[in-house]
Protein backbone atom coordinates (compact mmCIF):
# COMPACT_ATOMS: atom_id res chain seq x y z
CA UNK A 1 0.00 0.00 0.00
CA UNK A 2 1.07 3.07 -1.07
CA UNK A 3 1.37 6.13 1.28
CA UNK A 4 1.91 9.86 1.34
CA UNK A 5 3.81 12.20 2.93
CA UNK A 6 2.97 16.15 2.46
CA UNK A 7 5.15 18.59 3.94
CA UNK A 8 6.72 22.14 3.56
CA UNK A 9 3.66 24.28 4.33
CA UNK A 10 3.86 26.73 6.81
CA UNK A 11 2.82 31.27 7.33
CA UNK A 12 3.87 33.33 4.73
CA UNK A 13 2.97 36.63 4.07
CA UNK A 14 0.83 37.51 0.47
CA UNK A 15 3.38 37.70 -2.53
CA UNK A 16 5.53 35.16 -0.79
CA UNK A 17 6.81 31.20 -1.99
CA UNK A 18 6.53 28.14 -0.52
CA UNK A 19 8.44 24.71 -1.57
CA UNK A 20 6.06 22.23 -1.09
CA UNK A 21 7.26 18.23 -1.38
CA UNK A 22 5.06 14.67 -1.56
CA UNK A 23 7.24 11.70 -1.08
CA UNK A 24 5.37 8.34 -1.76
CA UNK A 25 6.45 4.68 -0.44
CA UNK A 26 6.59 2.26 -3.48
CA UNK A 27 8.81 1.64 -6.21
CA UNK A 28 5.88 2.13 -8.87
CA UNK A 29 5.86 6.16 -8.06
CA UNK A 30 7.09 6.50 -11.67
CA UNK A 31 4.29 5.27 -13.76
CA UNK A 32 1.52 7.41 -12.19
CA UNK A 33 0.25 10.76 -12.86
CA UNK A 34 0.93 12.31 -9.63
CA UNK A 35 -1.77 15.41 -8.65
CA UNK A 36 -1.53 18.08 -6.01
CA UNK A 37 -4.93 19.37 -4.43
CA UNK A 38 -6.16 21.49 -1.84
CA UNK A 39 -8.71 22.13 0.69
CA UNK A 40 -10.06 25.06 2.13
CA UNK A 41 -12.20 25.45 5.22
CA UNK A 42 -15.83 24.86 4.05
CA UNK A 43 -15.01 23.91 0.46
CA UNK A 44 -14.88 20.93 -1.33
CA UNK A 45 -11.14 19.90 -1.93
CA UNK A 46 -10.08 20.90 -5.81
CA UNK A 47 -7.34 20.04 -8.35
CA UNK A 48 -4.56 22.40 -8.32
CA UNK A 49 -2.37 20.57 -10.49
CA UNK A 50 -1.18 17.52 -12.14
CA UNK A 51 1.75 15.72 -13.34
CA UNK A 52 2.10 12.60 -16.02
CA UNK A 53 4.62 10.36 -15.42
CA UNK A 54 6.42 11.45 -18.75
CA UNK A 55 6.09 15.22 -16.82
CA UNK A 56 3.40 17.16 -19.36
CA UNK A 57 1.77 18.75 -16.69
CA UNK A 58 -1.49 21.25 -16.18
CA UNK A 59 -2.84 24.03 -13.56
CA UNK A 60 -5.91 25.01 -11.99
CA UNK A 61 -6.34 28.60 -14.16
CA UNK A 62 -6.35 29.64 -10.24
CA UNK A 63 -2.80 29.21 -10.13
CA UNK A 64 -1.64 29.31 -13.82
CA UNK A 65 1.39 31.61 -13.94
CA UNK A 66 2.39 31.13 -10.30
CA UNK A 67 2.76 27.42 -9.48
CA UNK A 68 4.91 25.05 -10.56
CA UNK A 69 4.69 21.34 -10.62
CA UNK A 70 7.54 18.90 -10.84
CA UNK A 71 8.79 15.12 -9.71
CA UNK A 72 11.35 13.13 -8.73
CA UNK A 73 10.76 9.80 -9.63
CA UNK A 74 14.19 8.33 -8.41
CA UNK A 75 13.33 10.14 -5.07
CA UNK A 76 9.34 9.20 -5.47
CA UNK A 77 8.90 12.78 -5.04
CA UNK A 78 6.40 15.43 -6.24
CA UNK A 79 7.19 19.15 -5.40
CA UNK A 80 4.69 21.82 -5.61
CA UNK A 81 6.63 25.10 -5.76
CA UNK A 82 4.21 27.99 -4.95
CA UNK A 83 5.34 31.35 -5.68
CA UNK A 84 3.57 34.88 -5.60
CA UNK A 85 0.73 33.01 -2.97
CA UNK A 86 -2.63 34.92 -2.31
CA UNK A 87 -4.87 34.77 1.05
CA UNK A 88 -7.21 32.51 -1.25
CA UNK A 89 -4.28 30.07 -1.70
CA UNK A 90 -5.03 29.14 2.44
CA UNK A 91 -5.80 25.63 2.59
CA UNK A 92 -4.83 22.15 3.40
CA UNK A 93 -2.42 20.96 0.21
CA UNK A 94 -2.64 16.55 -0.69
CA UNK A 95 -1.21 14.98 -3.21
CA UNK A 96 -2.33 11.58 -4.72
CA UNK A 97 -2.43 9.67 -7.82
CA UNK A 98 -5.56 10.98 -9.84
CA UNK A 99 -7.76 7.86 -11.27
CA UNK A 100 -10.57 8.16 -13.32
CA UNK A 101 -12.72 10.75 -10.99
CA UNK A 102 -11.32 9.39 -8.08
CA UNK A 103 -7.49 8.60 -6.96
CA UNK A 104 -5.14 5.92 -6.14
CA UNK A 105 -4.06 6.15 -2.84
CA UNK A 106 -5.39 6.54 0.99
CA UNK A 107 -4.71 10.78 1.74
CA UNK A 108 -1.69 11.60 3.66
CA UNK A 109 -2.50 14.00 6.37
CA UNK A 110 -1.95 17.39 4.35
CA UNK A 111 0.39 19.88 4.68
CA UNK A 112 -0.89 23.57 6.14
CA UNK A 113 -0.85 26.48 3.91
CA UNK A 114 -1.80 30.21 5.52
CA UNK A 115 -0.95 33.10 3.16
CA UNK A 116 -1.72 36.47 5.62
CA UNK A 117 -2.68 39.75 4.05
């Protein structure tokens, strides 16, 4: 069984970057698409954005321009590196393996992102 490991959020002010990292157990990490998401307080968790395993990737128009995806498959890492961050960026960030409309793996416990005005 797979499972995930979220870290690198944290308080940063609006306009600043965060670094955020997934590392997944497994030695299949490579052949999935890996996806970051996010949850805010009283929303339904959303896409953010997505990585294929031959790294195309795509972005939430929400954060077009200001995130960046990428992997490491021989560290069965995904990064999420956040840059020029908004108050509406404030949520809990996942990762996971996007499947059909559902995903691969059991959540991780998240990773904390506040962005202050």
């Amino acid at each position: 069984q797979v499972q995930l490991v979220e870290s690198g959020g944290g308080l940063v002010q609006a306009g600043g970057s965060l670094r955020l990292s997934c590392a997944a157990s497994g030695s299949i990490f490579s052949i999935y698409t890996m996806a970051w998401y996010r949850q805010a307080p009283g929303k339904q968790r959303e896409l953010v954005s997505a990585i294929l395993s031959g790294g195309g990737t795509n972005y939430a128009d929400s954060v077009k321009g200001r995130f960046t995806i990428s992997r490491d498959n021989a560290r069965n890492t995904v990064y999420l590196q956040m840059n020029s961050l908004k108050p509406e960026d404030t949520a809990v960030y996942y990762c996971n393996a996007p499947y059909g409309s559902g995903w691969s793996f059991p959540w991780g416990q998240g990773t904390q992102v506040t962005v202050s005005s």
